[in-house]
PDB file of N, CA and C in Angstrom:
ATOM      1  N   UNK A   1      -6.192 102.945  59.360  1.00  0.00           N
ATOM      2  CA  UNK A   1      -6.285 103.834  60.483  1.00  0.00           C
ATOM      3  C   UNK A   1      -6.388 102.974  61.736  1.00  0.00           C
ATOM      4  N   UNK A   2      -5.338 103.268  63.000  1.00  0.00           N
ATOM      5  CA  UNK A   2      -5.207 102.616  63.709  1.00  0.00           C
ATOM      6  C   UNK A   2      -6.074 103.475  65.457  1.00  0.00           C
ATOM      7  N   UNK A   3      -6.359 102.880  66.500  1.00  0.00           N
ATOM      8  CA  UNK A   3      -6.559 103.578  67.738  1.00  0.00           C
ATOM      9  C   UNK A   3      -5.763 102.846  68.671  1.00  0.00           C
ATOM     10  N   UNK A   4      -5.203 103.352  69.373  1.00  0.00           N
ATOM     11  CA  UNK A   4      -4.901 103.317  70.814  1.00  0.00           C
ATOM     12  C   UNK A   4      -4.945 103.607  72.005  1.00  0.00           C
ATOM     13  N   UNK A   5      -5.720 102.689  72.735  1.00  0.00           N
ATOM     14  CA  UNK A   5      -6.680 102.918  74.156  1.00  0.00           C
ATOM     15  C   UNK A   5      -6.017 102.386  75.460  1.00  0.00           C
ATOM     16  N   UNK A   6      -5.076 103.578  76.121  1.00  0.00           N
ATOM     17  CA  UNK A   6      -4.604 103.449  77.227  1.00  0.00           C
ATOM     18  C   UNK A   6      -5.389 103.253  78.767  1.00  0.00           C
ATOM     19  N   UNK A   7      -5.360 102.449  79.858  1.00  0.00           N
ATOM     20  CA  UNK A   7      -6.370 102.151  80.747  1.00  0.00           C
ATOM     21  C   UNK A   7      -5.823 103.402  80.952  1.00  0.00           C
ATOM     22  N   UNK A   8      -6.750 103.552  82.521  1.00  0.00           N
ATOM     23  CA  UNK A   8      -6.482 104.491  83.544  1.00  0.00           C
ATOM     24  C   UNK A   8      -4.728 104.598  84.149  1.00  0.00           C
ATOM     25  N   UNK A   9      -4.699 103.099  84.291  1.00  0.00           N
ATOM     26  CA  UNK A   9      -3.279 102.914  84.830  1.00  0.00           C
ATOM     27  C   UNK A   9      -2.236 102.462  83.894  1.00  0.00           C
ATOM     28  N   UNK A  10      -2.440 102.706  83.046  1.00  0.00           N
ATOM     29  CA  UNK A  10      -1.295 102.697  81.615  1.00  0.00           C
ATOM     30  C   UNK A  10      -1.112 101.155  81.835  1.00  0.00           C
ATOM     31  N   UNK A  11      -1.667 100.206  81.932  1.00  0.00           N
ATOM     32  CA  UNK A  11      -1.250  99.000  81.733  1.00  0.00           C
ATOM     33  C   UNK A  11      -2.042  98.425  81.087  1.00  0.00           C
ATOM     34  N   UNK A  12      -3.003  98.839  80.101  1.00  0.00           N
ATOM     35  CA  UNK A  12      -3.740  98.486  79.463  1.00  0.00           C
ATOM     36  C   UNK A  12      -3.494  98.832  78.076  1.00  0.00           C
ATOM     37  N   UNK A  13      -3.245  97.734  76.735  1.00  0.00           N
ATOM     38  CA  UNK A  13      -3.055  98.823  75.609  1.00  0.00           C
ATOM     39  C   UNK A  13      -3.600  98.150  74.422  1.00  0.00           C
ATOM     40  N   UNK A  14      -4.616  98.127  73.916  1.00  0.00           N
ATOM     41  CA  UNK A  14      -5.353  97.414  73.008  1.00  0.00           C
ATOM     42  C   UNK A  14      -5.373  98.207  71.855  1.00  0.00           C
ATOM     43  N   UNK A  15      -4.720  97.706  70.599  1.00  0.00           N
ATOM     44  CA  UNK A  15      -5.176  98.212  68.908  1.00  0.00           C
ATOM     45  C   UNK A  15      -5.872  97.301  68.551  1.00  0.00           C
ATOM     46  N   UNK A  16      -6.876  98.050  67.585  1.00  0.00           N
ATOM     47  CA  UNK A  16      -7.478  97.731  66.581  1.00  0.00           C
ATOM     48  C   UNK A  16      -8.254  98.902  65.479  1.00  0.00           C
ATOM     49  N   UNK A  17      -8.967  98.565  64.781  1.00  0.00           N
ATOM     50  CA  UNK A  17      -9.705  99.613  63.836  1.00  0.00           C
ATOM     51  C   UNK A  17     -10.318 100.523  64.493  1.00  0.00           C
ATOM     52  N   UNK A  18      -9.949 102.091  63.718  1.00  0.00           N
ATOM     53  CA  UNK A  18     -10.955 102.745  64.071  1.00  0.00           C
ATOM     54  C   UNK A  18     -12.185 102.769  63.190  1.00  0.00           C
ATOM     55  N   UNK A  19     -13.618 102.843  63.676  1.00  0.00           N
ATOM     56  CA  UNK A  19     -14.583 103.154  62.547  1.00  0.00           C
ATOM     57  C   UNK A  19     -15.223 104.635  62.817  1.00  0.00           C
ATOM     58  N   UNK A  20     -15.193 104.749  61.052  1.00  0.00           N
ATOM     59  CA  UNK A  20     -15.721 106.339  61.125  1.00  0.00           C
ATOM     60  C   UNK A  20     -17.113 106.317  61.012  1.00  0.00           C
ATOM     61  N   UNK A  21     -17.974 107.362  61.884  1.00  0.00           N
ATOM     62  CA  UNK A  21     -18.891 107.334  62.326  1.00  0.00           C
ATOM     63  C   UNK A  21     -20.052 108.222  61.510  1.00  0.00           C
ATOM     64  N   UNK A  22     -20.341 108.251  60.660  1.00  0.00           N
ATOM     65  CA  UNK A  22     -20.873 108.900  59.296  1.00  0.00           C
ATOM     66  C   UNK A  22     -21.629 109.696  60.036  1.00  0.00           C
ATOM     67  N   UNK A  23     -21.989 110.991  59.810  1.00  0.00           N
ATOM     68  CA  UNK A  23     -23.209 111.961  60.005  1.00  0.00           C
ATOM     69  C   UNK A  23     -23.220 112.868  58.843  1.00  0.00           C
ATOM     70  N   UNK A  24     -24.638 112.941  58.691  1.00  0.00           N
ATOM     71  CA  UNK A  24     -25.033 114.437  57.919  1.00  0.00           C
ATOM     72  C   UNK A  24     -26.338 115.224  58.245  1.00  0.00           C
ATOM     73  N   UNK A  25     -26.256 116.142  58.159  1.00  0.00           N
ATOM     74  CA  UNK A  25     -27.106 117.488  58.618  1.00  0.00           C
ATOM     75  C   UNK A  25     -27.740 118.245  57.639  1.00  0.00           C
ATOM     76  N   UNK A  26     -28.564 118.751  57.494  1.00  0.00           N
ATOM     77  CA  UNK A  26     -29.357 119.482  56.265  1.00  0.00           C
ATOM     78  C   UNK A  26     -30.816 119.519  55.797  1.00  0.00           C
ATOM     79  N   UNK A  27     -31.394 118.444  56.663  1.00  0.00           N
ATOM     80  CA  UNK A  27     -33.067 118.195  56.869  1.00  0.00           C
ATOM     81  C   UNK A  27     -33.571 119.157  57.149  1.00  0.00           C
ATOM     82  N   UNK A  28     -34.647 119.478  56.524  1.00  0.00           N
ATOM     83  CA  UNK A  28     -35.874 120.454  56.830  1.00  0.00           C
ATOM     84  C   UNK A  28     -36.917 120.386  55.872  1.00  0.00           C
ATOM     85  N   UNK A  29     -37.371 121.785  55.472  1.00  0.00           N
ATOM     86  CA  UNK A  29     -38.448 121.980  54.520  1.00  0.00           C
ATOM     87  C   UNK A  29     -38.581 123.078  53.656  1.00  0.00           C
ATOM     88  N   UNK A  30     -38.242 123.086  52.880  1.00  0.00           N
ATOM     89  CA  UNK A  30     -37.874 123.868  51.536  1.00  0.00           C
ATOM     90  C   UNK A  30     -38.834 124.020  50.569  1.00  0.00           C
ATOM     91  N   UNK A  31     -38.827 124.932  49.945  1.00  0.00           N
ATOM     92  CA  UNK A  31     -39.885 125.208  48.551  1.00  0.00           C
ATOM     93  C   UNK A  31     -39.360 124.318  47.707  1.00  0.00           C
ATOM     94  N   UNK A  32     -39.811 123.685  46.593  1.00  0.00           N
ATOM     95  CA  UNK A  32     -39.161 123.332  45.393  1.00  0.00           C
ATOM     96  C   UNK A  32     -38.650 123.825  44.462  1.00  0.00           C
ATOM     97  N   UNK A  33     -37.460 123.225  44.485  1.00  0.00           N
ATOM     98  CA  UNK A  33     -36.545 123.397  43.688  1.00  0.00           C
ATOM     99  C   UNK A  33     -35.721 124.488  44.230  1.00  0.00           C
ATOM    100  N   UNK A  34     -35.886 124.582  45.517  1.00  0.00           N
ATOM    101  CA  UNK A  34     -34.809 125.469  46.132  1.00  0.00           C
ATOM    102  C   UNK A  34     -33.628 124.961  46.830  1.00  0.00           C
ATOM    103  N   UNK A  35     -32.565 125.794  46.735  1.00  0.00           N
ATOM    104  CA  UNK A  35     -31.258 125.452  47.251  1.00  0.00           C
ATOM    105  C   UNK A  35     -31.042 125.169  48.789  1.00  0.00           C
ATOM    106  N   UNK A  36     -30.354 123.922  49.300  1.00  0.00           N
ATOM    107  CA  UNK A  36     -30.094 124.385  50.877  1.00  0.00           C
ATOM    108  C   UNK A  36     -28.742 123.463  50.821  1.00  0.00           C
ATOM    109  N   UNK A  37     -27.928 124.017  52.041  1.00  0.00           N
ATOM    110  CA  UNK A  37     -26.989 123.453  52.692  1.00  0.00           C
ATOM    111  C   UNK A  37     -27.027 121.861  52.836  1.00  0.00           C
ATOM    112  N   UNK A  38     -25.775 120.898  52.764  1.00  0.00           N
ATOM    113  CA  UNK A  38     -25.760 119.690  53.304  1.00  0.00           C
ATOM    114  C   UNK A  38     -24.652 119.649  53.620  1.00  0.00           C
ATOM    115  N   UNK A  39     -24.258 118.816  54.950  1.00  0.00           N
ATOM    116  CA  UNK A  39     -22.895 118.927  55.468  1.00  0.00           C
ATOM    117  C   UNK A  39     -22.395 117.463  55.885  1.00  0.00           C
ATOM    118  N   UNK A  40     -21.962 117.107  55.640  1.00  0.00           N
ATOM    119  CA  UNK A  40     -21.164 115.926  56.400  1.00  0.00           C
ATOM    120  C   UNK A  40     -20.069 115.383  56.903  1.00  0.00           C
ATOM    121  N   UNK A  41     -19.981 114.755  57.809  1.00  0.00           N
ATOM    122  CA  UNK A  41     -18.610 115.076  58.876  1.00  0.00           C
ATOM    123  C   UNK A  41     -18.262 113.780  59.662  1.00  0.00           C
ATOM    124  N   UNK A  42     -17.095 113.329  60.313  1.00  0.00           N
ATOM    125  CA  UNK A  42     -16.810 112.087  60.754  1.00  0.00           C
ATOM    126  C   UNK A  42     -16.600 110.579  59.717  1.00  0.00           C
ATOM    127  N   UNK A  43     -16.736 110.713  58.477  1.00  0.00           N
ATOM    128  CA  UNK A  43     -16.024 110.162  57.230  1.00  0.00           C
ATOM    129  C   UNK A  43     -14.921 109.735  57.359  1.00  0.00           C
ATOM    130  N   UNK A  44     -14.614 108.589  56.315  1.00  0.00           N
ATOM    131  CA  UNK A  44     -13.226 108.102  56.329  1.00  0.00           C
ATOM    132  C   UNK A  44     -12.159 109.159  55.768  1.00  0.00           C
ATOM    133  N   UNK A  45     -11.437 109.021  55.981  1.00  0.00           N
ATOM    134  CA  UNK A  45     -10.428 110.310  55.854  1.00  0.00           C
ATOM    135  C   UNK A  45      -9.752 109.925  54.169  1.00  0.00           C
ATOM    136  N   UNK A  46      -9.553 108.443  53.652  1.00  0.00           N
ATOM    137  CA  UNK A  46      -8.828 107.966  52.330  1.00  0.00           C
ATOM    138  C   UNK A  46      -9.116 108.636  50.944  1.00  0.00           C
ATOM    139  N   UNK A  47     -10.322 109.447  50.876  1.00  0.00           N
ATOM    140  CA  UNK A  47     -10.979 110.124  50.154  1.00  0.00           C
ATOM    141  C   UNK A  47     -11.919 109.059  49.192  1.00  0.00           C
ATOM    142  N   UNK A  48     -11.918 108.290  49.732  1.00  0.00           N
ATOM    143  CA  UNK A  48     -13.342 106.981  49.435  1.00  0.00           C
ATOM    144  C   UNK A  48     -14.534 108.382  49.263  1.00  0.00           C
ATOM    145  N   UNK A  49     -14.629 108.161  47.928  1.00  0.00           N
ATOM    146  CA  UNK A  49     -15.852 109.391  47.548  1.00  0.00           C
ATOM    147  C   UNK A  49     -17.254 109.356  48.376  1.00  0.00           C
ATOM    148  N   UNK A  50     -17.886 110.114  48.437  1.00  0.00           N
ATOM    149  CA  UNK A  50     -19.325 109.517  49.325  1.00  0.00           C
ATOM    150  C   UNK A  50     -20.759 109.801  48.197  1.00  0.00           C
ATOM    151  N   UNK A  51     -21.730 109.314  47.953  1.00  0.00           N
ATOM    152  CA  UNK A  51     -22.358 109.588  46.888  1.00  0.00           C
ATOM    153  C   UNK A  51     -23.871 109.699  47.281  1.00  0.00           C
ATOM    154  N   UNK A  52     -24.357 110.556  47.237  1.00  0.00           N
ATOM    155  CA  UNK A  52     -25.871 111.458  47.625  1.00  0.00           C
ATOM    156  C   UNK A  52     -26.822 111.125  46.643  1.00  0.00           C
ATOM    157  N   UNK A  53     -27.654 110.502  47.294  1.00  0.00           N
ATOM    158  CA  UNK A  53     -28.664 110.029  45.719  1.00  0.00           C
ATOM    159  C   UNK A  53     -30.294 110.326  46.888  1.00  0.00           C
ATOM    160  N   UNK A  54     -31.180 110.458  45.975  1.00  0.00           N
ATOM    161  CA  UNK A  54     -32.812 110.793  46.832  1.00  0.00           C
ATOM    162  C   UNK A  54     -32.986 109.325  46.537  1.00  0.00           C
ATOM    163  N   UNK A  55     -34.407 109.197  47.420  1.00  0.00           N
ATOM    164  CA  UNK A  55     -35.138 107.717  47.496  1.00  0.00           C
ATOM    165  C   UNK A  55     -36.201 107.961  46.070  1.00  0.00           C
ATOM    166  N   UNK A  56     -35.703 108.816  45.093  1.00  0.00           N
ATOM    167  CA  UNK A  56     -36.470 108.643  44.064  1.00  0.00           C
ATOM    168  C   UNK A  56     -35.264 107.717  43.366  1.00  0.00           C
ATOM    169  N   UNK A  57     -34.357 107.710  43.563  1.00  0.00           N
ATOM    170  CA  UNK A  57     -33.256 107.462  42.671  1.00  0.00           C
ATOM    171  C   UNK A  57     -32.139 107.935  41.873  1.00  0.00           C
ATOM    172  N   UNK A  58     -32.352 109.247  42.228  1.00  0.00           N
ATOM    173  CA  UNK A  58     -31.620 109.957  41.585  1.00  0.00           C
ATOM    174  C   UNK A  58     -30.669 110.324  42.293  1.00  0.00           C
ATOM    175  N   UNK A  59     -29.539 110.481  41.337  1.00  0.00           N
ATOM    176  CA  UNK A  59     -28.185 110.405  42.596  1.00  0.00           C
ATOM    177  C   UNK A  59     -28.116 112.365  41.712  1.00  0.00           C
ATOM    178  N   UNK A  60     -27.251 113.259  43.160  1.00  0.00           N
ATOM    179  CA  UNK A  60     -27.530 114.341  43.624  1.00  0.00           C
ATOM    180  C   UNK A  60     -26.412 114.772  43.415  1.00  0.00           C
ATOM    181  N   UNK A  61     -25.230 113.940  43.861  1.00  0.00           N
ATOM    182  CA  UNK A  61     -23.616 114.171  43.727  1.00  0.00           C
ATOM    183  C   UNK A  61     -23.105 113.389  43.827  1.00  0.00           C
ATOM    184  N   UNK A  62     -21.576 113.486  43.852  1.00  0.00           N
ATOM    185  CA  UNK A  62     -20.730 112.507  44.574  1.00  0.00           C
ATOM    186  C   UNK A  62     -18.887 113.085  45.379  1.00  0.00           C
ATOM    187  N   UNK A  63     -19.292 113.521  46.153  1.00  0.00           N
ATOM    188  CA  UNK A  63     -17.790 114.344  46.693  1.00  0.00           C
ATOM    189  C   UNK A  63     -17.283 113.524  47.632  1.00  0.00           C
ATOM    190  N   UNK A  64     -15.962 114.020  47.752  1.00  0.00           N
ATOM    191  CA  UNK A  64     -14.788 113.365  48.677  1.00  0.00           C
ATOM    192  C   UNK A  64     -14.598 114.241  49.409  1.00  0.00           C
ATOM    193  N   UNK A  65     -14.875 113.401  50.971  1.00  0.00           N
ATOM    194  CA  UNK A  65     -14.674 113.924  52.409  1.00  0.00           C
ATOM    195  C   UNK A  65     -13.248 114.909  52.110  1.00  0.00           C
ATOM    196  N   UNK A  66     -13.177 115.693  53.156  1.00  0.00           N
ATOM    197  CA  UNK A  66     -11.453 116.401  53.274  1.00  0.00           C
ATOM    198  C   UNK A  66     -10.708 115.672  54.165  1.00  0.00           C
ATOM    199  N   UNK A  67      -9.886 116.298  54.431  1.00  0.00           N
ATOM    200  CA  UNK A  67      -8.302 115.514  55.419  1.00  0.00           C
ATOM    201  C   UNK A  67      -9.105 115.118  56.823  1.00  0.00           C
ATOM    202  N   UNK A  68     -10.391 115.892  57.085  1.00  0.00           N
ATOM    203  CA  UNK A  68     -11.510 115.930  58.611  1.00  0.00           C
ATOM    204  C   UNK A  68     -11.914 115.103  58.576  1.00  0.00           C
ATOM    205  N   UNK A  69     -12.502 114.575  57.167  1.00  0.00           N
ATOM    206  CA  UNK A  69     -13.462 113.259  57.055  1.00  0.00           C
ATOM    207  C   UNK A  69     -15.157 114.193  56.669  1.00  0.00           C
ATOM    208  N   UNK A  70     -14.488 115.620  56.279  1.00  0.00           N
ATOM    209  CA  UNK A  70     -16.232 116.421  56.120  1.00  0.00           C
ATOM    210  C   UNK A  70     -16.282 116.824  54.352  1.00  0.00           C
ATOM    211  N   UNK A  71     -17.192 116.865  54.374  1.00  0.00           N
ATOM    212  CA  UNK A  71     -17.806 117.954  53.278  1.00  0.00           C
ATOM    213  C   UNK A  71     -18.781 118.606  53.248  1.00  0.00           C
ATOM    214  N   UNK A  72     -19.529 119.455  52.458  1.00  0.00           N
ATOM    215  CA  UNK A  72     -20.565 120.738  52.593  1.00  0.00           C
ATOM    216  C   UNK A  72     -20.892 120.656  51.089  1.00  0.00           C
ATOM    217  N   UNK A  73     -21.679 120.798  50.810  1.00  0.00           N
ATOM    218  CA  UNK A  73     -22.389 121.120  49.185  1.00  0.00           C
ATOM    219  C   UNK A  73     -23.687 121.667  49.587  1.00  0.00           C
ATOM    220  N   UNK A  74     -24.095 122.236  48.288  1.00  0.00           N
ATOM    221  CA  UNK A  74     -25.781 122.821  47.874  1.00  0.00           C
ATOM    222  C   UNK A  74     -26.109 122.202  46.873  1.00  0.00           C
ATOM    223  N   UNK A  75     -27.436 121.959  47.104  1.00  0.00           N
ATOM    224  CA  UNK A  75     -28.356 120.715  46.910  1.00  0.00           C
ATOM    225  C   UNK A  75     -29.642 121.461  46.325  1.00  0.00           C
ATOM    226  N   UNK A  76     -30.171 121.014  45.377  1.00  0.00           N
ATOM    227  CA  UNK A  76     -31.373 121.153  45.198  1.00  0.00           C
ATOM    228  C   UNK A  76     -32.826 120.276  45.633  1.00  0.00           C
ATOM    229  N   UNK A  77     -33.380 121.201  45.961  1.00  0.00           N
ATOM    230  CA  UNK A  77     -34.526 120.216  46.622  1.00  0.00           C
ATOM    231  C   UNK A  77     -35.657 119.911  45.080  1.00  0.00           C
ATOM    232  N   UNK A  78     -35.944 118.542  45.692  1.00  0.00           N
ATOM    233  CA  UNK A  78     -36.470 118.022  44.077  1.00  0.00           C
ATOM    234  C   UNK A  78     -37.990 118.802  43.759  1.00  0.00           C
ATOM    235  N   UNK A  79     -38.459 118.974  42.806  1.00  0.00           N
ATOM    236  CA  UNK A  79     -39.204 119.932  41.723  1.00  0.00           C
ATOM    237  C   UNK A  79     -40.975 119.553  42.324  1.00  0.00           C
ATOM    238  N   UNK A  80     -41.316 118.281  42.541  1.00  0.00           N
ATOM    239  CA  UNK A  80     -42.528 117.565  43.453  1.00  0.00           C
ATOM    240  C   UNK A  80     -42.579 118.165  44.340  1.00  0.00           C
ATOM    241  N   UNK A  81     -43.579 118.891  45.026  1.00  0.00           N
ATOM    242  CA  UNK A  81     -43.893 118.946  46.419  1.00  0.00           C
ATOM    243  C   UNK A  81     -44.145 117.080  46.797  1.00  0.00           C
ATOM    244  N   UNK A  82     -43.527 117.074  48.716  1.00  0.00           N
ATOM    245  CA  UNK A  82     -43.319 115.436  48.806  1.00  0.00           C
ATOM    246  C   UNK A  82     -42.563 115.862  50.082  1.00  0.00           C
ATOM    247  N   UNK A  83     -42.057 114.219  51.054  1.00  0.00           N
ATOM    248  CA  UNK A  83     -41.782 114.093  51.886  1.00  0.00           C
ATOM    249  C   UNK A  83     -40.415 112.951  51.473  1.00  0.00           C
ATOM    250  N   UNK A  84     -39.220 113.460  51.294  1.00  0.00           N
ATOM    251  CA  UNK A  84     -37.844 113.127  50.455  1.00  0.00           C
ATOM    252  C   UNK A  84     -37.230 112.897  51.841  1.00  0.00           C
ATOM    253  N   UNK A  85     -36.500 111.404  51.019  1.00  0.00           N
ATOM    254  CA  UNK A  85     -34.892 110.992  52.199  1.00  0.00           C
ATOM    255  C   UNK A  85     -34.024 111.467  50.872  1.00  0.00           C
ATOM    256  N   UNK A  86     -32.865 112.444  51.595  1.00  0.00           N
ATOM    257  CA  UNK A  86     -31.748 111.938  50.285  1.00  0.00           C
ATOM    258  C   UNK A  86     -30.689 110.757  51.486  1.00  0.00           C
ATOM    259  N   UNK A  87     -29.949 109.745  51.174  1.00  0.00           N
ATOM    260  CA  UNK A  87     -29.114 109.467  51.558  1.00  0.00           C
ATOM    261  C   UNK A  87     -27.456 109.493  51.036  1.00  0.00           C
ATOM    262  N   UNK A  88     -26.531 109.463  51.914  1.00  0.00           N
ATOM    263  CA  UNK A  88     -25.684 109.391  51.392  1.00  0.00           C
ATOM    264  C   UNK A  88     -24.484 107.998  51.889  1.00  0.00           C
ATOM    265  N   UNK A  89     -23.900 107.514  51.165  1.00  0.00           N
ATOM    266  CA  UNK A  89     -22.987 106.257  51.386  1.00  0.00           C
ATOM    267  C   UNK A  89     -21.707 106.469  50.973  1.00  0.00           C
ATOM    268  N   UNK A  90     -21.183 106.440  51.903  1.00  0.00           N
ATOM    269  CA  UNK A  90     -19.326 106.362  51.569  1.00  0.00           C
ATOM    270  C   UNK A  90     -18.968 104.623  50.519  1.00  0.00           C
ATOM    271  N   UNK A  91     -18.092 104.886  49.710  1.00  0.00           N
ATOM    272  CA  UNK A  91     -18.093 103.993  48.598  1.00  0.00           C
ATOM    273  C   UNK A  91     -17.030 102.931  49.160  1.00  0.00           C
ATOM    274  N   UNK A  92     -17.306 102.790  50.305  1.00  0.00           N
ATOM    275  CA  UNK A  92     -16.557 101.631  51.465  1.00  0.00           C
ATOM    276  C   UNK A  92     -17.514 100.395  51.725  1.00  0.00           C
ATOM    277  N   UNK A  93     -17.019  99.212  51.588  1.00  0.00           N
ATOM    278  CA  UNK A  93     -17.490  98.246  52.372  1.00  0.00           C
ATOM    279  C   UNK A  93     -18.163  98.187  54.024  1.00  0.00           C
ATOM    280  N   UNK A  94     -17.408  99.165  54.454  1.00  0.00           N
ATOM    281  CA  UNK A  94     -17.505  99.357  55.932  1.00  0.00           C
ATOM    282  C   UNK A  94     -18.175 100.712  56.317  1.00  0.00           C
ATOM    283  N   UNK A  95     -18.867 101.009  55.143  1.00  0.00           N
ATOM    284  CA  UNK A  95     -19.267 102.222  55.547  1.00  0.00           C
ATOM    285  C   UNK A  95     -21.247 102.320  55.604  1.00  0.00           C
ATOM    286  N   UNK A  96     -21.954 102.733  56.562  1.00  0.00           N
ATOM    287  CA  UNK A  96     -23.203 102.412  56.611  1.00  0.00           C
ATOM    288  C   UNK A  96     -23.897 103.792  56.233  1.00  0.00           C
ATOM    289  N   UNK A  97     -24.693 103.522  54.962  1.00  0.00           N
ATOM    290  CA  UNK A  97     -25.851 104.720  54.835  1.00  0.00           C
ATOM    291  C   UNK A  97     -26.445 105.816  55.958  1.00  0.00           C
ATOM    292  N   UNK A  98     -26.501 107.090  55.337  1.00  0.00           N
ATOM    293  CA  UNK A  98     -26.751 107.859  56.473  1.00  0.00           C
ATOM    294  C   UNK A  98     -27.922 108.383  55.734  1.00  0.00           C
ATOM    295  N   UNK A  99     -29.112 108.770  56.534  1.00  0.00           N
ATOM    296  CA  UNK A  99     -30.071 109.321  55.738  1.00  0.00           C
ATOM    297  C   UNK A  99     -30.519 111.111  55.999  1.00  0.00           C
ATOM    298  N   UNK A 100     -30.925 111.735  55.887  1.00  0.00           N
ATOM    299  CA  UNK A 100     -31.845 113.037  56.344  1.00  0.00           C
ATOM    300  C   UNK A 100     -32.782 113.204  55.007  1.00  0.00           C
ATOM    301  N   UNK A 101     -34.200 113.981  56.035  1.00  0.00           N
ATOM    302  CA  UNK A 101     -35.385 113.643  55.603  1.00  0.00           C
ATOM    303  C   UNK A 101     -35.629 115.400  55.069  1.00  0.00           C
ATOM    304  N   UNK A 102     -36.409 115.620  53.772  1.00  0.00           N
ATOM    305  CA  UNK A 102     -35.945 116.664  53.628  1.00  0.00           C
ATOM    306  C   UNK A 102     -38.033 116.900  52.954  1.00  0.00           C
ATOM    307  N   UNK A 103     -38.785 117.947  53.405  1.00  0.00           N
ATOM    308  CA  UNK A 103     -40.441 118.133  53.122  1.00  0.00           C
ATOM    309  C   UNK A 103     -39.969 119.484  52.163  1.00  0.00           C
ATOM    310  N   UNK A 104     -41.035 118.733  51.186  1.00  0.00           N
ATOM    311  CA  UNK A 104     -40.784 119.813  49.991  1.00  0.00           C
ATOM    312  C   UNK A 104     -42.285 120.632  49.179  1.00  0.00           C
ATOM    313  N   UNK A 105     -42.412 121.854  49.632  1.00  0.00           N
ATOM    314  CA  UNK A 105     -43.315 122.515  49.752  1.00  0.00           C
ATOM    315  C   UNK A 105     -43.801 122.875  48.284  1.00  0.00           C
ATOM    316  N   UNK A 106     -44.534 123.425  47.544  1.00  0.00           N
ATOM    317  CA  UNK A 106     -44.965 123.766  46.444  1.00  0.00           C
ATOM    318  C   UNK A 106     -44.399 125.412  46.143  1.00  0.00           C
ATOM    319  N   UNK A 107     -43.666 125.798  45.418  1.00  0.00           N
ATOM    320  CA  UNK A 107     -43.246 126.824  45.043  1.00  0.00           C
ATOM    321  C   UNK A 107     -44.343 127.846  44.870  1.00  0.00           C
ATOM    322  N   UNK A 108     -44.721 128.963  45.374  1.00  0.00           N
ATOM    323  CA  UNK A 108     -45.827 130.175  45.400  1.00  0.00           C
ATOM    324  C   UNK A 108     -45.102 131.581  45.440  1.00  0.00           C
ATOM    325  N   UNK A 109     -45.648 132.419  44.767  1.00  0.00           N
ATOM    326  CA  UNK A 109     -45.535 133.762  45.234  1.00  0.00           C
ATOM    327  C   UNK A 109     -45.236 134.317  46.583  1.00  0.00           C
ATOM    328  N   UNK A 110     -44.634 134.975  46.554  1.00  0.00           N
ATOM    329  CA  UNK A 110     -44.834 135.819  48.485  1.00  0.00           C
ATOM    330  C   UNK A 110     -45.827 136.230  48.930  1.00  0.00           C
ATOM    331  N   UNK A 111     -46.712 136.855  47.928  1.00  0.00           N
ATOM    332  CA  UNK A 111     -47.762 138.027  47.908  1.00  0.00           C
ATOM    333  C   UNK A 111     -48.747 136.977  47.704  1.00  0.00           C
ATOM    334  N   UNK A 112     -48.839 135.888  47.803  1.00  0.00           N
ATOM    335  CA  UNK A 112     -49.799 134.697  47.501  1.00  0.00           C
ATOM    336  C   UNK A 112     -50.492 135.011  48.928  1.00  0.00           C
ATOM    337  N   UNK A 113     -52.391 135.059  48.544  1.00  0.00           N
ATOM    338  CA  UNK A 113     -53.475 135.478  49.451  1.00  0.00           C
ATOM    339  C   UNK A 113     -54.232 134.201  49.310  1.00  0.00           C
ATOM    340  N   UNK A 114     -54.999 133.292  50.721  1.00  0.00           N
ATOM    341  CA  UNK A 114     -55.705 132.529  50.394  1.00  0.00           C
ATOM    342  C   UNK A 114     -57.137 133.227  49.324  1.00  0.00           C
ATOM    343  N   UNK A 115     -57.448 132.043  48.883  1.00  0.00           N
ATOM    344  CA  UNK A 115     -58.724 132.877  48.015  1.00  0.00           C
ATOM    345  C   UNK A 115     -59.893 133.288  49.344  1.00  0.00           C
ATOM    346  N   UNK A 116     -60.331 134.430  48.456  1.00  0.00           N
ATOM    347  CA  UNK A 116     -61.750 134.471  49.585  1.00  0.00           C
ATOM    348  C   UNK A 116     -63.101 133.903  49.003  1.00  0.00           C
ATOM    349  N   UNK A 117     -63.376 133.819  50.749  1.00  0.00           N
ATOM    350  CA  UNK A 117     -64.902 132.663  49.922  1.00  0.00           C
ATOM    351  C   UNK A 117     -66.563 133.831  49.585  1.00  0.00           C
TER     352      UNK A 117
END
């Protein structure tokens, strides 16, 4: 993948690499073991897979960006109440870890009342 950067006055014309600029979105705070959104976008476009693993170690998935450089999956949030990175890494040399931080609450009833004293 190539760029080309014209000056102001068209007499300027420099190639070289473009680099894709990894992001993902989907941090918050979830009950355990509940489902949420993850999205990621600005990826290499070659379909260099990208692979989602938590800082427990456990890898989560592994999908290939689209023609955008994005993808979207549902994720389970891990079973521990805890304070979780999942990251994800495009399976590129040139590609740098992206992280989001994801607080994982203890699964309860709705109708759950503090006790009385």
């Amino acid at each position: 993948m190539k760029r080309l950067i014209i000056g102001a006055l068209g007499a300027t014309l420099l190639a070289g690499s473009a680099q894709a600029c990894e992001e993902m979105e989907g941090g918050g705070t979830f009950l355990s073991n509940s489902q949420f959104p993850v999205r990621g976008f600005s990826y290499w476009t070659d379909k260099s897979p990208v692979t989602l693993i938590w800082n427990t170690g456990e890898v989560v998935a592994q999908v290939s960006p689209d023609d955008n450089g994005e993808f979207s999956l549902t994720v389970a949030a891990p079973t521990q109440p805890g304070i979780y990175t999942l990251t994800a890494r495009q399976n590129r040399d040139d590609s740098e870890p992206v992280t989001i931080t994801v607080k994982v609450l203890p699964q309860q009833t709705a109708d759950a009342q503090p006790a009385a004293d």
